[in-house]
Protein backbone atom coordinates (compact mmCIF):
# COMPACT_ATOMS: atom_id res chain seq x y z
CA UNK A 1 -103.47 -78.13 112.15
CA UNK A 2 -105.49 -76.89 115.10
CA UNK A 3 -109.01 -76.47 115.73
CA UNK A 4 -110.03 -74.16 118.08
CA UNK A 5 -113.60 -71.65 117.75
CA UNK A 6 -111.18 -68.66 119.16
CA UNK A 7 -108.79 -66.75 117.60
CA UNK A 8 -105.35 -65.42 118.63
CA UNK A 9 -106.81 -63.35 121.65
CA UNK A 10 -107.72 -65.95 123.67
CA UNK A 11 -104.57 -66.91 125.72
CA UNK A 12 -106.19 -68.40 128.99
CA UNK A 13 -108.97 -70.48 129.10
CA UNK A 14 -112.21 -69.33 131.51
CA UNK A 15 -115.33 -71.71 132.54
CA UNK A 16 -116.64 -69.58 129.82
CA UNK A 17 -114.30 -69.87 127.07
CA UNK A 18 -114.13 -74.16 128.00
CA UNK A 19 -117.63 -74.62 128.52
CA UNK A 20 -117.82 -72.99 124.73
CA UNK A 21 -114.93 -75.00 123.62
CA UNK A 22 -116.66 -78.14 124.76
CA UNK A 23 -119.14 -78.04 122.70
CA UNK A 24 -118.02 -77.14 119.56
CA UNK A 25 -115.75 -80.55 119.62
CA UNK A 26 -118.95 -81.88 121.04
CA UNK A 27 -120.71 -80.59 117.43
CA UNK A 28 -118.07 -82.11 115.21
CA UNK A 29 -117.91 -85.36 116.98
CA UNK A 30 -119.90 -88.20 116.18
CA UNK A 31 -119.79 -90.10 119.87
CA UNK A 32 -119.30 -88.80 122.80
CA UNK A 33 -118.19 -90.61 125.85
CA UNK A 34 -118.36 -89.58 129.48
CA UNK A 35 -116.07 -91.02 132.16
CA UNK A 36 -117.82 -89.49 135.10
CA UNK A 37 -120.20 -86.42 135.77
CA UNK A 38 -120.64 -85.40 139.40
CA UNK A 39 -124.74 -85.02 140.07
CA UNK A 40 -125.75 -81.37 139.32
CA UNK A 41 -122.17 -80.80 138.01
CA UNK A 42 -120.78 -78.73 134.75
CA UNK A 43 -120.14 -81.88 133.19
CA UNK A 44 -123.56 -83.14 134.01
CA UNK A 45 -125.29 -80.15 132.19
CA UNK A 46 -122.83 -80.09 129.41
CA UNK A 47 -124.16 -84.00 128.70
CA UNK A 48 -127.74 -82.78 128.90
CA UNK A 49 -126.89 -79.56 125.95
CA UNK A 50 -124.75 -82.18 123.90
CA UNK A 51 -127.95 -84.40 123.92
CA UNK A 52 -129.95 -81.35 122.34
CA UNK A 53 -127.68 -81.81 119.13
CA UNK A 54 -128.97 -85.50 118.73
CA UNK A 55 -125.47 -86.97 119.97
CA UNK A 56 -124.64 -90.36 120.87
CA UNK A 57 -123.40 -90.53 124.07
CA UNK A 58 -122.40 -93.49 126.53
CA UNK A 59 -121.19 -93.54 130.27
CA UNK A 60 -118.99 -96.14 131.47
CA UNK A 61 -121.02 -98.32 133.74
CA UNK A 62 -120.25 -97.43 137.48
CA UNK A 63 -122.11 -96.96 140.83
CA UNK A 64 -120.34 -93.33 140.27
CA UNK A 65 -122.71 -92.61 136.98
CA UNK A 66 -125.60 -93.77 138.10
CA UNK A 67 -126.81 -89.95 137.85
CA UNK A 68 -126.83 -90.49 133.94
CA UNK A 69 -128.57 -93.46 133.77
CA UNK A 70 -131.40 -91.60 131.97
CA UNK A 71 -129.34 -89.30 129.97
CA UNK A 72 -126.85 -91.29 128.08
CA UNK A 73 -127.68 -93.85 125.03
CA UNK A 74 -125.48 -96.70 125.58
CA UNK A 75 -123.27 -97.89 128.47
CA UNK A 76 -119.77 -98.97 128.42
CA UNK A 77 -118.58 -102.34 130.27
CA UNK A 78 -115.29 -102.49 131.17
């Protein structure tokens, strides 16, 4: 089974049609975690719209996330 919020007309995906994508897997998951999000970036924003939904979300603790320090809920050590 696949889950997808398109039908059969959507062949090729756009920033559009992923940035949509993203977040309905981001609605039917219950914790979200983000491996890196570039300052300012996509990814960044996405985290920020995600939180709006009352998510869980953790980083993975790096000098490269430091941007998300006061965005995400937990942190992850590895």
């Amino acid at each position: 089974m696949l889950i997808s919020p398109f039908d059969d007309r959507i062949k090729r995906p756009t920033q559009n049609t992923s940035y949509q994508r993203n977040i309905f897997i981001s609605e039917l998951a219950n914790e979200i975690i983000i491996a890196h999000a570039k300052p300012g970036s996509k990814t960044e924003h996405l985290i920020t719209e995600i939180l709006k939904f009352g998510k869980t979300v953790f980083k993975f603790d790096s000098e490269y996330n430091k941007n998300l320090i006061d965005l995400c809920v937990g942190v992850i050590d590895f």
